[in-house]
Protein backbone atom coordinates (compact mmCIF):
# COMPACT_ATOMS: atom_id res chain seq x y z
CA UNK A 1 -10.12 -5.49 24.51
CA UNK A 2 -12.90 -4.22 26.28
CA UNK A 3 -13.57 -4.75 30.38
CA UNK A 4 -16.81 -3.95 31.42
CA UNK A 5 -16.96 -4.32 35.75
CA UNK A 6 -18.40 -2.21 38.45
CA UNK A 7 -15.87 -3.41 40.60
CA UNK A 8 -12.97 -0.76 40.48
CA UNK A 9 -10.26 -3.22 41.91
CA UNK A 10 -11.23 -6.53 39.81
CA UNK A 11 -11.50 -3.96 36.48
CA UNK A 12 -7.78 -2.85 37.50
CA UNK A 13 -5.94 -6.08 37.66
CA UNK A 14 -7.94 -7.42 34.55
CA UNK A 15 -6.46 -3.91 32.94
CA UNK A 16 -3.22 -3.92 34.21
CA UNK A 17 -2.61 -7.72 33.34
CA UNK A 18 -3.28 -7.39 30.00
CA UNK A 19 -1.98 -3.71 28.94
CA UNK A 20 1.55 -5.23 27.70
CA UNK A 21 -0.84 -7.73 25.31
CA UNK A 22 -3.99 -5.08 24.24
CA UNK A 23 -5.16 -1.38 24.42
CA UNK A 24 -7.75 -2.49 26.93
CA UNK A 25 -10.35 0.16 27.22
CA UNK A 26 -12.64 -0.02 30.38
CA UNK A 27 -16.30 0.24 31.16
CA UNK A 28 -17.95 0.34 34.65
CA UNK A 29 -20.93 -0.67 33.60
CA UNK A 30 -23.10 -2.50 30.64
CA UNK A 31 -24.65 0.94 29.79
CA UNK A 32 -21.05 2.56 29.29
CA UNK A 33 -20.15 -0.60 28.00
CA UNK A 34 -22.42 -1.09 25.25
CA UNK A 35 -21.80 2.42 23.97
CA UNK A 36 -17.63 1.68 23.98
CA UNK A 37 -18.73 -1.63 21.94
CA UNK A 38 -20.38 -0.18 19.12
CA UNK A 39 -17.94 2.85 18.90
CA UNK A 40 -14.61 0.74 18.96
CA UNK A 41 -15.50 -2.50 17.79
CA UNK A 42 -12.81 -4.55 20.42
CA UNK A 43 -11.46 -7.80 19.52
CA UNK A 44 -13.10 -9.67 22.44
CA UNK A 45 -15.32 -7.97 25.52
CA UNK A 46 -15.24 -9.10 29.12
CA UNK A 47 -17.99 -8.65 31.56
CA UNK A 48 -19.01 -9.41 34.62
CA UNK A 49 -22.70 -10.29 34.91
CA UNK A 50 -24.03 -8.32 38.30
CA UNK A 51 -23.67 -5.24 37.48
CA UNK A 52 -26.25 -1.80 38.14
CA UNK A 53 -27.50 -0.24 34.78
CA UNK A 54 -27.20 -2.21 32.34
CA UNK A 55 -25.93 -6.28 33.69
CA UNK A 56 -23.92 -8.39 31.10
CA UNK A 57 -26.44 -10.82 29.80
CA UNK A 58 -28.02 -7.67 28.39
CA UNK A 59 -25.06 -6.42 27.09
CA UNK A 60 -24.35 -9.90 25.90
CA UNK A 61 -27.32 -9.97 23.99
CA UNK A 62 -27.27 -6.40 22.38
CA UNK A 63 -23.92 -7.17 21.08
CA UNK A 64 -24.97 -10.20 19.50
CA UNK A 65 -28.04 -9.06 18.18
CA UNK A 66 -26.28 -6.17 16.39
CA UNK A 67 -24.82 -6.72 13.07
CA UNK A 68 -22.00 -4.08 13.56
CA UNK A 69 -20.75 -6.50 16.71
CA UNK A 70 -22.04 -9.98 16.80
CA UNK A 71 -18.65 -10.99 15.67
CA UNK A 72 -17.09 -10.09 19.23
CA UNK A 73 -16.52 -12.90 20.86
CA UNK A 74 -17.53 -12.61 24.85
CA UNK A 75 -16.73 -13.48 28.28
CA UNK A 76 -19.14 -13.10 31.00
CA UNK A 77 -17.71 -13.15 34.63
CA UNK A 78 -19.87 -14.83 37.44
CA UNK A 79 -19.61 -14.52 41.18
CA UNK A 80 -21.82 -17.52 41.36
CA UNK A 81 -21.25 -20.78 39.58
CA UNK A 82 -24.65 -21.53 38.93
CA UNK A 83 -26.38 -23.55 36.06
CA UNK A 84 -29.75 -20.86 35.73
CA UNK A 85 -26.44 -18.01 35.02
CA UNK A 86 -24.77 -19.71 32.58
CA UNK A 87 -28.15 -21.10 30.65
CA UNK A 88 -28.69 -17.14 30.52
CA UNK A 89 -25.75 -16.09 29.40
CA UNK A 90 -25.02 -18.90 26.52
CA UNK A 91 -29.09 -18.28 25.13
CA UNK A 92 -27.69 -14.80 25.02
CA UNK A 93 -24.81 -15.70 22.62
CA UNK A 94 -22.11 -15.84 25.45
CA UNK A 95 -18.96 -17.44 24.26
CA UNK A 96 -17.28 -18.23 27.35
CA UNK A 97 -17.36 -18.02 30.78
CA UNK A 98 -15.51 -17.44 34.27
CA UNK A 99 -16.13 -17.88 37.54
CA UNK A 100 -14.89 -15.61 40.50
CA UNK A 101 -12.38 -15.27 41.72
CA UNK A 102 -10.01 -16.17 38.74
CA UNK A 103 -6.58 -15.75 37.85
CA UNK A 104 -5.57 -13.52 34.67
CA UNK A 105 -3.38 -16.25 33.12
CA UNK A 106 -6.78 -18.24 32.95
CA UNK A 107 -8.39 -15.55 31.55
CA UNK A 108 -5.48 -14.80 29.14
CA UNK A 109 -6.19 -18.78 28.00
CA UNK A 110 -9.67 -18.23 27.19
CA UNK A 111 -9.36 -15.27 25.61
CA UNK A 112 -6.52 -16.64 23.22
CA UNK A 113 -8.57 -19.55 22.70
CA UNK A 114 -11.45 -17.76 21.40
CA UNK A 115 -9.29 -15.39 19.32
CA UNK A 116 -7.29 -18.68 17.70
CA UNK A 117 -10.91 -19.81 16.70
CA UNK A 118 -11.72 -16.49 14.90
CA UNK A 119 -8.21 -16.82 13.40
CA UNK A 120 -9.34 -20.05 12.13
CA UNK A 121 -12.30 -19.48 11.05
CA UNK A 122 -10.64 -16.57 8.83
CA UNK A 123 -8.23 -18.39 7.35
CA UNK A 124 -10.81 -21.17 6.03
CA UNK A 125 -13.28 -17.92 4.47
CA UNK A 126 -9.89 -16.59 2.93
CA UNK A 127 -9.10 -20.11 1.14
CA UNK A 128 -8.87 -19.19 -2.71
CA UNK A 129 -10.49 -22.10 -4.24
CA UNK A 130 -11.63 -24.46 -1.04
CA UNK A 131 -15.34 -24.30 -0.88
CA UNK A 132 -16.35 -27.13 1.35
CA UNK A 133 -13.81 -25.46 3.53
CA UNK A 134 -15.06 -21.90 3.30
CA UNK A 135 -18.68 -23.76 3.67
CA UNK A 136 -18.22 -25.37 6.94
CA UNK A 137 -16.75 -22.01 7.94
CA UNK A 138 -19.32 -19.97 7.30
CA UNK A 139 -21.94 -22.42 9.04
CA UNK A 140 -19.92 -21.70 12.34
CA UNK A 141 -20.39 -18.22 12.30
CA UNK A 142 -23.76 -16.80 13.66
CA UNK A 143 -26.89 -15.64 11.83
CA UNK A 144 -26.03 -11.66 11.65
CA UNK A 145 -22.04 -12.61 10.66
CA UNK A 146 -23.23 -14.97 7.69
CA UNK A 147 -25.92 -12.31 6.47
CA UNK A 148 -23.51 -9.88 6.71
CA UNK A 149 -20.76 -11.56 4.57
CA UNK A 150 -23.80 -12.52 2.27
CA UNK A 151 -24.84 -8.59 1.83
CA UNK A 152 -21.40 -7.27 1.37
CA UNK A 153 -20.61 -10.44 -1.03
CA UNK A 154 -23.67 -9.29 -2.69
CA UNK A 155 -22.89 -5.69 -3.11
CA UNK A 156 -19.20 -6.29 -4.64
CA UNK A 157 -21.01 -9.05 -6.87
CA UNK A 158 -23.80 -6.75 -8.33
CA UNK A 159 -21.29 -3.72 -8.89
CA UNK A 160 -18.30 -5.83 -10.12
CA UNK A 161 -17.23 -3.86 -13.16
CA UNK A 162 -16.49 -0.94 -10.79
CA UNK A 163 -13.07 -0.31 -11.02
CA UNK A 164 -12.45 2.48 -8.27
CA UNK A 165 -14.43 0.36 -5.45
CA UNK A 166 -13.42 0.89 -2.07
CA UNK A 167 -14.82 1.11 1.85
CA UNK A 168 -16.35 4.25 1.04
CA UNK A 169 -18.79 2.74 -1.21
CA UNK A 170 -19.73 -0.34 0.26
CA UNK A 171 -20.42 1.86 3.88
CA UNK A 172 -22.75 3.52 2.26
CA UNK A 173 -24.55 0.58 0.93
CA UNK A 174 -24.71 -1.38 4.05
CA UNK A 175 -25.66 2.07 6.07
CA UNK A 176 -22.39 1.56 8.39
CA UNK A 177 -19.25 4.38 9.08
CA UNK A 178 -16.09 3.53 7.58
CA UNK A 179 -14.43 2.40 10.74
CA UNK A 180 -17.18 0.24 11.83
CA UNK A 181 -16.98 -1.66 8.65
CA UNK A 182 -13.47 -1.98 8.31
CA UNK A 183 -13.46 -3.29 11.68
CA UNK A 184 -16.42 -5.85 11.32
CA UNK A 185 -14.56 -7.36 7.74
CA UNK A 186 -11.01 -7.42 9.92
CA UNK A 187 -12.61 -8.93 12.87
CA UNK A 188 -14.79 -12.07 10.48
CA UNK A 189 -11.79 -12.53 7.79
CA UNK A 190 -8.93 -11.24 8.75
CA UNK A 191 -9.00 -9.06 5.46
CA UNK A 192 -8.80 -5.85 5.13
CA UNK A 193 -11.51 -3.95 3.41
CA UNK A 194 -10.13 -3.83 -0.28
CA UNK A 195 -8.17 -7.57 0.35
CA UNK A 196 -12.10 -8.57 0.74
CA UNK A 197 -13.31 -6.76 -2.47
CA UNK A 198 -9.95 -8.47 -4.25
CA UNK A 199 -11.07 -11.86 -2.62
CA UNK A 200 -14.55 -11.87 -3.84
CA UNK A 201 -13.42 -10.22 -7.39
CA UNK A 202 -10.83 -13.14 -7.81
CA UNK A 203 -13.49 -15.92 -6.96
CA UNK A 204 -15.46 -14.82 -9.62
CA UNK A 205 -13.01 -14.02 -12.20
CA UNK A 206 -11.98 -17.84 -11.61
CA UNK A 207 -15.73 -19.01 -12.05
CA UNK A 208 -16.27 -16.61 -15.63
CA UNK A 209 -12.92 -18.34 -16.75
CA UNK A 210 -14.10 -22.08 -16.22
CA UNK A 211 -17.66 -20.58 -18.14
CA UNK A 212 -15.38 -21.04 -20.98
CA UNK A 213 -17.37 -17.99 -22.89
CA UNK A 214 -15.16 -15.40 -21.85
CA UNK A 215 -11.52 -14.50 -22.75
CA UNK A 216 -9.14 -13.61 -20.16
CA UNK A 217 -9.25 -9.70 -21.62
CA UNK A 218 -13.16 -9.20 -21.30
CA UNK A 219 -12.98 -11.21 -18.05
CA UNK A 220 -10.47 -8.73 -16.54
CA UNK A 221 -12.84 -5.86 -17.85
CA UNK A 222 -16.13 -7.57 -16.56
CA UNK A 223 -14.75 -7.73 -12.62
CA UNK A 224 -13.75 -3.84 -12.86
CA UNK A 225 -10.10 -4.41 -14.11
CA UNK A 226 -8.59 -1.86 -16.27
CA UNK A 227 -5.37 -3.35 -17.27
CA UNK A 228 -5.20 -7.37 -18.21
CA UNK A 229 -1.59 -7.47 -16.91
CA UNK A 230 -2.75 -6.27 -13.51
CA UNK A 231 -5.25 -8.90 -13.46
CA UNK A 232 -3.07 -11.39 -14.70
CA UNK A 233 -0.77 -10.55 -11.98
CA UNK A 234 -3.47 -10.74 -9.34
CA UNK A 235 -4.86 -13.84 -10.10
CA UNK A 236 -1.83 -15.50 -9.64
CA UNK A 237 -0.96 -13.51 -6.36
CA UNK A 238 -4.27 -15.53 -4.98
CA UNK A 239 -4.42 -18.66 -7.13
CA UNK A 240 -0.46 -19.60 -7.40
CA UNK A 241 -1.02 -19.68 -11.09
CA UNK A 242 -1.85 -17.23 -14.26
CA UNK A 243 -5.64 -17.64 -15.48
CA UNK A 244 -4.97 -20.04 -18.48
CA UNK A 245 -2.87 -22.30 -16.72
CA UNK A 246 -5.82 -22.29 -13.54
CA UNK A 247 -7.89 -23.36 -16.12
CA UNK A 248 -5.40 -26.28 -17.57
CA UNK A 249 -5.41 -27.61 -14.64
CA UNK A 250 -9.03 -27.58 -13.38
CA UNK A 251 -10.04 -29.01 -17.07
């Protein structure tokens, strides 16, 4: 969790109220704050608005316009509760707000609200075989989060007979550090890294097999499998079923 506030006392209590619950890392202004962002990748950021350097509807909007962050969900913190603040700070992709002074079990709310919705959203992209599901989940996520699930989809798609492919590999490809794309794929599916590669390796496995052109050997080869047992054993580990019974039943 990431506090960004010029004022030393409110930046306490929001740190000390939620240590037992996060490692909250603090920031005492958007400047500092924007640099903490896109080196830690938090969970969730929360900022007040007013502050000197750099204030949080500009931090707001760098985060969301950056496709290593605009998954992080924000919170911008208002002294005033007026309508010309908050227009600003949803057109620059705020997802919540607060309004001084506030009590931390309020903000604690919020927060786990927004984080439920990720969770939600994660669980419906994860669905094996759901895809008006995984659809309307997608269409809830912003324009950076869907392109990047569309790239990195991509990339596992076009080099899917690669047996040995890992976050190494796909980091390069997308021009991001390991850590910052481990944490972007954690924070949009819940996955990690090589769960996501599995995911999107299964799907189409499961599409080549209801081709009907394909046994289930030169399948396993064709999405980077090695051994047919393995693959066997994975496909049921995400479908429930073995391949030729998957295909049984969808027939």
């Amino acid at each position: 969790m990431l506090v960004v506030e010029d004022n030393t006392d409110i930046r306490e209590y929001i740190r000390s109220s939620f240590t037992e619950f996060y490692e909250v890392i603090t920031a005492k202004d958007g400047k500092e704050g924007w640099e903490l962002a896109q080196g830690r990748i938090p969970n969730i950021i929360v900022s007040d608005i007013m502050m000197p350097v750099m204030d949080g509807i500009e931090l707001c909007k760098r985060v969301k316009e950056d496709m290593r962050t605009s998954h992080i969900p924000v919170i911008l913190l208002t002294a005033k509760d007026s309508l010309q603040d908050k227009e600003e700070g949803y057109a620059s992709g705020a997802d919540s707000y607060l309004t001084k002074p506030f009590s931390a079990k309020l903000l604690h709310s919020r927060i786990n609200n927004l984080l439920e919705n990720r969770k939600k959203i994660a669980s419906l992209l994860a669905l094996a075989d759901t895809q008006p599901k995984q659809e309307s989940a997608v269409s809830s996520l912003n324009k950076l989060d869907n392109e990047f699930l569309q790239k990195i989809t991509q990339i596992i798609e076009e080099n899917l007979e690669m047996e040995k492919m890992d976050i190494a590999f796909i980091a390069d490809k997308m021009c991001m550090s390991h850590s910052t794309l481990y944490r972007k794929i954690k924070g949009l599916t819940d996955m990690s890294a090589n769960e996501f590669i599995r995911k999107v390796k299964m799907r189409k496995g499961a599409e080549l097999l209801m081709y009907g052109q394909y046994t289930i050997s030169e399948i396993a080869y064709m999405i980077g499998f090695s051994s047919v047992a393995y693959f066997r054993q994975c496909f049921k580990d995400e479908y429930g079923m073995s391949p030729s019974d998957y295909v049984k039943q969808k027939q």
